[in-house]
N, C-alpha and C. Protein backbone atom coordinates (compact mmCIF):
# COMPACT_ATOMS: atom_id res chain seq x y z
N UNK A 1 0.83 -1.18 0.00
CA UNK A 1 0.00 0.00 0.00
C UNK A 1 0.88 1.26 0.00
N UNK A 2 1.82 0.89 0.86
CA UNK A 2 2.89 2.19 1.04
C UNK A 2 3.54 2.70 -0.61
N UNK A 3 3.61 1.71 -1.84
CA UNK A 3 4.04 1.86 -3.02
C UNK A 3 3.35 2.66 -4.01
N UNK A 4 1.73 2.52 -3.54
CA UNK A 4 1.01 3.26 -4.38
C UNK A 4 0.20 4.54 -3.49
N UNK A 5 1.03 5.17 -2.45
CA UNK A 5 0.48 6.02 -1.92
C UNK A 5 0.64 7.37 -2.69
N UNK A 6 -0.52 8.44 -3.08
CA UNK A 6 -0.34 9.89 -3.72
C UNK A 6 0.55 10.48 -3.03
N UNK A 7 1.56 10.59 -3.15
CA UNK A 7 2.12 12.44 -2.41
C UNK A 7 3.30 12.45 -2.86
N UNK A 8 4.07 13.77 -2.66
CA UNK A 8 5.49 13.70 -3.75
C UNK A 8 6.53 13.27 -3.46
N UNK A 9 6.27 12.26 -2.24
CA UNK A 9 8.02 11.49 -1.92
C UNK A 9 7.64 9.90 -2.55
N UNK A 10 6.56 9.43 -2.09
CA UNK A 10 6.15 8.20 -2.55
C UNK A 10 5.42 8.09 -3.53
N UNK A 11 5.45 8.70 -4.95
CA UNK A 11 4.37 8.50 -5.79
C UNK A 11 5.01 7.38 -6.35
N UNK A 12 4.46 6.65 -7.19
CA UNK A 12 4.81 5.33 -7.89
C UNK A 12 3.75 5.18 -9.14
N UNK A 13 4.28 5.63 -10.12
CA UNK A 13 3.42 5.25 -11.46
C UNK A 13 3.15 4.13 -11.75
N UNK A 14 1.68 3.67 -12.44
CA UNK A 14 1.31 2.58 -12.66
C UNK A 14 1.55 2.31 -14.24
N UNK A 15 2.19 2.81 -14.50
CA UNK A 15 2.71 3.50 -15.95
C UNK A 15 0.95 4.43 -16.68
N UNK A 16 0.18 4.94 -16.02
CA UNK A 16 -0.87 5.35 -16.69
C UNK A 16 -0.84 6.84 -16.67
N UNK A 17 -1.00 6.92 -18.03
CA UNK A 17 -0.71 8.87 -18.41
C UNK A 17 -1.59 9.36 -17.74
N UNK A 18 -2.83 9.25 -17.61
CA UNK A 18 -3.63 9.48 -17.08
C UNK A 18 -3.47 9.65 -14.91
N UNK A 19 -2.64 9.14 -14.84
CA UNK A 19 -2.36 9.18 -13.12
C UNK A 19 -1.46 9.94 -13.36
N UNK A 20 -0.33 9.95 -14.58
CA UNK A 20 1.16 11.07 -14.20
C UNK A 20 0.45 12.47 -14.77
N UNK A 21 -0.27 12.64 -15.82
CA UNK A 21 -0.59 14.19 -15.54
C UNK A 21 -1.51 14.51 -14.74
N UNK A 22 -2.65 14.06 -13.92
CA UNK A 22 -2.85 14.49 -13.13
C UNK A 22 -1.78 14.75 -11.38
N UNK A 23 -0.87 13.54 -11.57
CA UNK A 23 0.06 13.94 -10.56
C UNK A 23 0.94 15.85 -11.28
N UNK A 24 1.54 15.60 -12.04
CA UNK A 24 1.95 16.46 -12.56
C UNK A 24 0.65 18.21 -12.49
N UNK A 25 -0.09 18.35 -12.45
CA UNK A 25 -1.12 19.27 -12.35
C UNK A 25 -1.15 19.57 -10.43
N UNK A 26 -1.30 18.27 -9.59
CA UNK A 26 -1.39 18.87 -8.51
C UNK A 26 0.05 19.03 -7.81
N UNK A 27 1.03 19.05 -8.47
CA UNK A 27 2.30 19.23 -8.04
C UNK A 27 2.77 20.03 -8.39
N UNK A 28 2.69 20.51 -9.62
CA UNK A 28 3.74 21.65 -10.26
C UNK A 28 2.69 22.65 -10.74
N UNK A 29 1.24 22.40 -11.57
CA UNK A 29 0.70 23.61 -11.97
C UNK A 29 -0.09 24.59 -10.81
N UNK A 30 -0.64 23.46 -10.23
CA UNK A 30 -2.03 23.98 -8.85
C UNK A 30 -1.37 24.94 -7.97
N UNK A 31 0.57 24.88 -7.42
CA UNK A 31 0.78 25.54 -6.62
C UNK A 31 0.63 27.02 -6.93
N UNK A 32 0.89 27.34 -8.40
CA UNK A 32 1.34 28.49 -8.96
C UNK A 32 -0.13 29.02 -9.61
N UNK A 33 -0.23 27.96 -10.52
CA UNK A 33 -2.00 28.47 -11.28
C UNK A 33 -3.29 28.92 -10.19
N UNK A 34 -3.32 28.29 -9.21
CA UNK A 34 -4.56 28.65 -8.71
C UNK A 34 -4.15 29.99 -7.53
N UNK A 35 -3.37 30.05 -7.19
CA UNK A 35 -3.26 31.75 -6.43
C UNK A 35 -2.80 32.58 -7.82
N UNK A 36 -2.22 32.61 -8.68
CA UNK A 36 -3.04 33.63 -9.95
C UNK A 36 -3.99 33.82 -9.97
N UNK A 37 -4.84 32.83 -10.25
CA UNK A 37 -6.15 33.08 -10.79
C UNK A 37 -6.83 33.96 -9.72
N UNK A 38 -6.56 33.88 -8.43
CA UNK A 38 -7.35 34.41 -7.49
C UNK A 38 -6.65 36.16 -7.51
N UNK A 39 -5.06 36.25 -7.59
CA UNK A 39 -4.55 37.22 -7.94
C UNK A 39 -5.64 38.16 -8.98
N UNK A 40 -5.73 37.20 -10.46
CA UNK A 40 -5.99 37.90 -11.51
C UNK A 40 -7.93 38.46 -11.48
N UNK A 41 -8.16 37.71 -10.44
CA UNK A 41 -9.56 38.42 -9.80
C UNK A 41 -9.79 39.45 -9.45
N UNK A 42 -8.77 39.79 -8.54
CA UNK A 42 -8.86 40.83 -7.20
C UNK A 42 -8.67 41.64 -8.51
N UNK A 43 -7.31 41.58 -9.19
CA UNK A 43 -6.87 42.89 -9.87
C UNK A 43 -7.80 43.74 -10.85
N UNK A 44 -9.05 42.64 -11.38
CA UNK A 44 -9.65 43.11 -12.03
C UNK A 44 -11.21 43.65 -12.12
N UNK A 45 -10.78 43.37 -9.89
CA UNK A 45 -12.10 43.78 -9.59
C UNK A 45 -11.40 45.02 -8.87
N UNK A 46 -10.60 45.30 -8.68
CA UNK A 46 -10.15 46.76 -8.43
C UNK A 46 -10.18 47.53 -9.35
N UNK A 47 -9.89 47.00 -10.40
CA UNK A 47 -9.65 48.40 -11.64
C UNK A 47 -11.52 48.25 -12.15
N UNK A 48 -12.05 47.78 -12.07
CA UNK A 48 -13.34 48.18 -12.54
C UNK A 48 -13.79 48.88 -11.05
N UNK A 49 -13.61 48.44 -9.75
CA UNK A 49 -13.90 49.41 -9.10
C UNK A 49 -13.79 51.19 -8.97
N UNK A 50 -12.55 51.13 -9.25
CA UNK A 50 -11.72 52.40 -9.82
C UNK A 50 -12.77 52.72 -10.76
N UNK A 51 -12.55 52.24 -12.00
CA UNK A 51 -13.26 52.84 -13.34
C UNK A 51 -14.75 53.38 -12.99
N UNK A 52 -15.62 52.37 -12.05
CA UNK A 52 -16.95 52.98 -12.23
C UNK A 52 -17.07 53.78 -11.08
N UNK A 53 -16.43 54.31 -9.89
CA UNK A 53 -16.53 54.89 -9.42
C UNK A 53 -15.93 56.83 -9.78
N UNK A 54 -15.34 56.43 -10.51
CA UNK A 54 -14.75 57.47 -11.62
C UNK A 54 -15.63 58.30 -12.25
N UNK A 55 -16.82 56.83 -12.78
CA UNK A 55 -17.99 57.34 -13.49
C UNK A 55 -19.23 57.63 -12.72
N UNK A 56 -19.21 57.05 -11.91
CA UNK A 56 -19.89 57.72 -10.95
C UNK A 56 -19.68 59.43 -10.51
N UNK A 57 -18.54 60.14 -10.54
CA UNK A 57 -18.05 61.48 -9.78
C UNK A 57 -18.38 62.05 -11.30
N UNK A 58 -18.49 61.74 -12.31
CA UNK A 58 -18.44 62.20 -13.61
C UNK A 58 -19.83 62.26 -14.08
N UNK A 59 -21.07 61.60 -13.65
CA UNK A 59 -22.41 61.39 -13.67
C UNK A 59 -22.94 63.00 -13.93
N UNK A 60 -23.85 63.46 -15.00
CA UNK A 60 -23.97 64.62 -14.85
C UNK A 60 -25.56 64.42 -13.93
N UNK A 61 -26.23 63.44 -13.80
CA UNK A 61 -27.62 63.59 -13.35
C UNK A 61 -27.73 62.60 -12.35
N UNK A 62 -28.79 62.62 -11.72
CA UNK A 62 -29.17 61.66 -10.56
C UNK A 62 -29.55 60.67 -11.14
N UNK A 63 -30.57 60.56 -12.18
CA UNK A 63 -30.18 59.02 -12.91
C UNK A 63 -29.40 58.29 -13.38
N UNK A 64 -28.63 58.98 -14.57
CA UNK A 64 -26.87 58.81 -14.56
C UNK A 64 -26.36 57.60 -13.22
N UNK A 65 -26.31 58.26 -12.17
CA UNK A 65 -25.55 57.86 -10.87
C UNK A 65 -26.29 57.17 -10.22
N UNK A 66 -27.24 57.02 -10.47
CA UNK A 66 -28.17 55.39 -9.52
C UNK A 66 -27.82 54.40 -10.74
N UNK A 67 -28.57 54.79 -11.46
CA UNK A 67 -27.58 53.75 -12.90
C UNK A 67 -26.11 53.12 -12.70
N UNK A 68 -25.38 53.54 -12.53
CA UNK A 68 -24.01 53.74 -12.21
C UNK A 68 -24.01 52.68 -10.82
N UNK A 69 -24.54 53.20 -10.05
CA UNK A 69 -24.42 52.39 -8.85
C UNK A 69 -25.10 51.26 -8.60
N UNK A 70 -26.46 51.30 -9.61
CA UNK A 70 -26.83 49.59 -9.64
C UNK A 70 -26.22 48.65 -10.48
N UNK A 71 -25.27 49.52 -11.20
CA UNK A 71 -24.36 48.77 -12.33
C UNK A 71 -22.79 48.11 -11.62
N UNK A 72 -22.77 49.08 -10.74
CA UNK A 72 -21.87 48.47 -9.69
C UNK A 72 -22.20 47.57 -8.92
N UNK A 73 -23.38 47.33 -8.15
CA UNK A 73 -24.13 46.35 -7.57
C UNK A 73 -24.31 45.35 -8.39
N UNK A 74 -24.54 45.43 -9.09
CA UNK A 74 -25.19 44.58 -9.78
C UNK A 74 -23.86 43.73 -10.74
N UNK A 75 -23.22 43.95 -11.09
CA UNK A 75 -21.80 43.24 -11.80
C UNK A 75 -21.12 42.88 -10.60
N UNK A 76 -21.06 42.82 -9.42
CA UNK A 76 -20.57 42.90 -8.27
C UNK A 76 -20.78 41.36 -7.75
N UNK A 77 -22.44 41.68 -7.83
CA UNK A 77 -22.97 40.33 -7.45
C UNK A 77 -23.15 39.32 -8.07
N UNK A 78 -23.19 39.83 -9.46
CA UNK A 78 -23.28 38.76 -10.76
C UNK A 78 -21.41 38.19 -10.90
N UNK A 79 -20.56 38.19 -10.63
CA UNK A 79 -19.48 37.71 -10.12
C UNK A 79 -19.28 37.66 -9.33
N UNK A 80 -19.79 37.46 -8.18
CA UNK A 80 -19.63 36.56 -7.12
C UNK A 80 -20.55 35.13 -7.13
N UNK A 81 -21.75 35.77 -7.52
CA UNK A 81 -22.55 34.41 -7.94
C UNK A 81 -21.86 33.48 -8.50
N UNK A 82 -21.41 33.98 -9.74
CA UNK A 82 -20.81 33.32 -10.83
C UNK A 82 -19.75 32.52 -10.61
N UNK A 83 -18.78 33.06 -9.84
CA UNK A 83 -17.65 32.75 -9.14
C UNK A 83 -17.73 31.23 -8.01
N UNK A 84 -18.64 31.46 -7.17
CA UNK A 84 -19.39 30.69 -6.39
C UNK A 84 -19.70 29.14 -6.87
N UNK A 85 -20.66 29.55 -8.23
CA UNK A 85 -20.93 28.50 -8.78
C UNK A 85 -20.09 27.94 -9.76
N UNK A 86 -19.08 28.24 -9.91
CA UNK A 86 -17.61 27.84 -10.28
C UNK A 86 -16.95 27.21 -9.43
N UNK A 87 -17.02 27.63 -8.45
CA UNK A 87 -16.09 26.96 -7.67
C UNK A 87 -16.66 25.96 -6.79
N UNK A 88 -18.18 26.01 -6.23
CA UNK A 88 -18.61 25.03 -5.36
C UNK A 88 -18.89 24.04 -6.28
N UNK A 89 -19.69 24.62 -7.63
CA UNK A 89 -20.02 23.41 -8.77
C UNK A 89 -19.45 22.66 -9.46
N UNK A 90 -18.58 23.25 -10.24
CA UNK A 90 -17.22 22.37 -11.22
C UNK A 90 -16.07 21.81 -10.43
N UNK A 91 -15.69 22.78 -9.87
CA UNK A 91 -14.54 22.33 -9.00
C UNK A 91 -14.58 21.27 -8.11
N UNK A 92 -16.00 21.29 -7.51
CA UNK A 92 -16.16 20.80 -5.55
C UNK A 92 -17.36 19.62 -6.64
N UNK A 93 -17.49 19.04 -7.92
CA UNK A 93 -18.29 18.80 -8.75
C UNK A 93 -19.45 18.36 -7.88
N UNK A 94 -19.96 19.71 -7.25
CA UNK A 94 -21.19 19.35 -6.77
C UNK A 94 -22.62 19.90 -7.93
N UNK A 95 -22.63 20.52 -9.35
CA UNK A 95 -23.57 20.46 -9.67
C UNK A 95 -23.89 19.61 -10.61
N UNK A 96 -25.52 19.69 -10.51
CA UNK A 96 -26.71 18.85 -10.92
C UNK A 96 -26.50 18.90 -12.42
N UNK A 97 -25.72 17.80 -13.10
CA UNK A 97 -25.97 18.00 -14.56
C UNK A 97 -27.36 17.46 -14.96
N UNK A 98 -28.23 18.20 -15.13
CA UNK A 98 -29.63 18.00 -15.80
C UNK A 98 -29.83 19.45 -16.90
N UNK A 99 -31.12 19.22 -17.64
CA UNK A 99 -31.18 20.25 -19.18
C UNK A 99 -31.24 21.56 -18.18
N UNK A 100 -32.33 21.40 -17.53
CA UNK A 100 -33.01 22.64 -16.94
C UNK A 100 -31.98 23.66 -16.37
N UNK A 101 -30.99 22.52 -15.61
CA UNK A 101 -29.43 23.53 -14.56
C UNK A 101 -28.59 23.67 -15.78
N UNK A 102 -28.43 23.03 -16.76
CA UNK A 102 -27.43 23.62 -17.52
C UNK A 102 -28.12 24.79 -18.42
N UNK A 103 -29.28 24.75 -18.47
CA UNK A 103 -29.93 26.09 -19.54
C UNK A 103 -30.23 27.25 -18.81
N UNK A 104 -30.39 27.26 -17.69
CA UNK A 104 -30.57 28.41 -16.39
C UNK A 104 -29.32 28.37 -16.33
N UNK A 105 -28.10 28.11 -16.27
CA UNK A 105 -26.83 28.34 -16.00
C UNK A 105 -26.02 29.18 -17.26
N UNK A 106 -26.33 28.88 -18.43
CA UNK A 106 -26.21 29.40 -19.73
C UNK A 106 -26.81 30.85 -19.94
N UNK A 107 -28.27 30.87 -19.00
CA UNK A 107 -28.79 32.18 -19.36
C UNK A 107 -28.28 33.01 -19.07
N UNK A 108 -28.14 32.38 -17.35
CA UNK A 108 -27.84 33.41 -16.00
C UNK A 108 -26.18 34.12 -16.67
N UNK A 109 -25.27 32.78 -17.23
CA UNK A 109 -23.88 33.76 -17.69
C UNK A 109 -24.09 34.45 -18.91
N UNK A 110 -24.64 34.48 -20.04
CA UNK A 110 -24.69 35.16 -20.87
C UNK A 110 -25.84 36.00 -21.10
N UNK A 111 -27.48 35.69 -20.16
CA UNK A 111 -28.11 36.79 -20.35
C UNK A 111 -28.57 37.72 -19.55
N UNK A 112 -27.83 37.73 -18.27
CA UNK A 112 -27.44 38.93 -17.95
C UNK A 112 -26.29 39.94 -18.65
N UNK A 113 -24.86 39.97 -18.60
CA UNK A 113 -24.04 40.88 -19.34
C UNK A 113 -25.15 41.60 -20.40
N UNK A 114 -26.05 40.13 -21.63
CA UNK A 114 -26.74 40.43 -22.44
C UNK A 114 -27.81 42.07 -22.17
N UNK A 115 -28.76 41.10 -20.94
CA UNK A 115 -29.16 42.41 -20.73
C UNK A 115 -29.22 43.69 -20.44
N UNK A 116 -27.98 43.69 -19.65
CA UNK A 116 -26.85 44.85 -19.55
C UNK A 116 -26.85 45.96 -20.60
N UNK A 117 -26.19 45.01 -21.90
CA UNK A 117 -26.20 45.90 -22.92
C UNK A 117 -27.31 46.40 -23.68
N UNK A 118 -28.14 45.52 -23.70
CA UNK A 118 -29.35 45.65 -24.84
C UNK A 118 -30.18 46.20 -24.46
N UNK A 119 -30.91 46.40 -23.18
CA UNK A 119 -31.86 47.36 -22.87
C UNK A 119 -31.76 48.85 -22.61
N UNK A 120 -32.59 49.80 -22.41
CA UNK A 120 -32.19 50.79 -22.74
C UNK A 120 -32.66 51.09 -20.71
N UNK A 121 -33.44 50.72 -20.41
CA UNK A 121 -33.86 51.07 -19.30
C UNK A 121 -33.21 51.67 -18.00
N UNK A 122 -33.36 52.99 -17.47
CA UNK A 122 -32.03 53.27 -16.11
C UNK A 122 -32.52 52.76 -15.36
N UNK A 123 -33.35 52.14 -15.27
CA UNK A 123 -33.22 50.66 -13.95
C UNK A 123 -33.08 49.05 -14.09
N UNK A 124 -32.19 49.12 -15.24
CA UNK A 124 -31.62 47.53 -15.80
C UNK A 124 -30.81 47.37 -14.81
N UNK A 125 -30.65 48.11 -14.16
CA UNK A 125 -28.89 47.31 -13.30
C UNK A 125 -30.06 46.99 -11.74
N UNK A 126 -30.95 47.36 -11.65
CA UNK A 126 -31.67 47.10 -10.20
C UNK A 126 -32.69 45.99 -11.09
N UNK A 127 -32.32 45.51 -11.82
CA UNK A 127 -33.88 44.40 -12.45
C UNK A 127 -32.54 43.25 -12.53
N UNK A 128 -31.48 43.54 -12.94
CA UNK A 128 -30.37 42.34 -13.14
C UNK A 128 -30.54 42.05 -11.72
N UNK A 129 -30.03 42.93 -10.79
CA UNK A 129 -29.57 42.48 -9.40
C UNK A 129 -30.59 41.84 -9.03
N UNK A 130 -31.96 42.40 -8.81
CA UNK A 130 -32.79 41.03 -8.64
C UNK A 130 -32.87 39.74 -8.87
N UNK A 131 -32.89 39.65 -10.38
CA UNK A 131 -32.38 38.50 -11.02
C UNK A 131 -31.33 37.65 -10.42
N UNK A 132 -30.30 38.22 -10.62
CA UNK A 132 -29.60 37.25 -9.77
C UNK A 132 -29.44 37.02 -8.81
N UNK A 133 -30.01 37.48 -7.34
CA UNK A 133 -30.38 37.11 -6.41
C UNK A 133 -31.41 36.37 -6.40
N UNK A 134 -32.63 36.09 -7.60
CA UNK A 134 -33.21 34.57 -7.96
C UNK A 134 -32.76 33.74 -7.94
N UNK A 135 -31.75 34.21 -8.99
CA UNK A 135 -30.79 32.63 -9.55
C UNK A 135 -30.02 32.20 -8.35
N UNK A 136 -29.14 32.94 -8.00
CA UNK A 136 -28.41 32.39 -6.64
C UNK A 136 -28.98 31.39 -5.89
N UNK A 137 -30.52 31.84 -5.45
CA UNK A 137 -31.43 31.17 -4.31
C UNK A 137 -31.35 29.81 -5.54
N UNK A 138 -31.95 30.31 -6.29
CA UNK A 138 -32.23 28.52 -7.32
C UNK A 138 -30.75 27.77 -7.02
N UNK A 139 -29.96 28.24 -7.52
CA UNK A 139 -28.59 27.51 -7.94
C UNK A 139 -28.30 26.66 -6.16
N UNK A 140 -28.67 27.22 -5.37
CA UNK A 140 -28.14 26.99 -3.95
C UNK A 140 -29.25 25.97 -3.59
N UNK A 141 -30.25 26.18 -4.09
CA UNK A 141 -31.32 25.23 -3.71
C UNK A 141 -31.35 23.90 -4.52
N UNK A 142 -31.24 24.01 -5.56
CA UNK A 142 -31.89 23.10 -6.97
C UNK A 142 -30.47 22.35 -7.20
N UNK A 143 -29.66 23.46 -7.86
CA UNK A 143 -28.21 22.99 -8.56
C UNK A 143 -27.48 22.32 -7.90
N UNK A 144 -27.04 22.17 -6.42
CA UNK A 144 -25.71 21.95 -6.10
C UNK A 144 -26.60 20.68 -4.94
N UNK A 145 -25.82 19.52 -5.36
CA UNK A 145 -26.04 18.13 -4.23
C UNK A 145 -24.81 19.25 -3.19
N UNK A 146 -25.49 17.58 -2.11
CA UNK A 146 -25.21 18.55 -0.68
C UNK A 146 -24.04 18.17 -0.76
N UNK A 147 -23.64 18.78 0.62
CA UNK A 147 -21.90 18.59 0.78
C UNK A 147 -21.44 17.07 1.37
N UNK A 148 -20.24 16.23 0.45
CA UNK A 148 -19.90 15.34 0.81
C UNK A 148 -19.18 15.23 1.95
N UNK A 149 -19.44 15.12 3.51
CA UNK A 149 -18.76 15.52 4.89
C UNK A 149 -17.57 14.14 4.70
């Protein structure tokens, strides 16, 4: 048992490619790739913080700037959601592959941004945020089997 134990003093190939690149991924890529990725988050939720708060001080009207600020709310929460269900779902592969979770999952990422752009309305960014505080509740309820303790 001691021959075929995972870890990096005792690994022992069974000659299967399939066991050496995944050894190879949690040894050499995971240490470095996955605190990037979390790096390349933060950085790019600062500079849009920056940017729309920018546009916010630049707002010539009070609609302008609730606009502005549900657009901040609202992209805020729509990546964290998003994020969430990335990481508890694919990763932690706790979600429900069925039509319904993968077509509510499809909408929720592409038709929000969608609606973002395409409507004309200054209260799209307070009708998204709702929205996805739907979806969230669904995704948390419906999508994700429970946690394997």
């Amino acid at each position: 048992m001691k021959f075929k134990q995972v870890d990096p003093v005792t690994f022992k190939s069974d000659k299967n490619i399939a066991a050496s690149v995944e050894y190879y991924i949690k040894t050499k890529i995971a240490p470095f790739g996955i605190p990037f990725i979390y790096t390349y988050f933060n950085f790019v939720f600062l500079l849009l913080l920056i940017l729309l708060i920018a546009l916010i001080d630049s707002a010539a009207t009070v609609t302008e700037q609730i606009f502005l600020i549900s657009l901040i709310f609202a992209s805020l929460s729509y990546l964290m959601v998003l994020y969430n269900i990335i990481s508890e779902g694919f990763l932690k592969r706790r979600f429900k592959r069925s039509y319904i979770n993968w077509i509510l999952l499809l909408i929720f990422a592409l038709g929000m941004p969608s609606l973002m752009v395409f409507t004309d309305a200054w209260f799209r960014g307070i009708l998204v945020f709702v929205m996805i505080f739907i979806y969230g509740y669904y995704a948390g309820r419906k999508c994700m089997r429970e946690r394997a303790v």
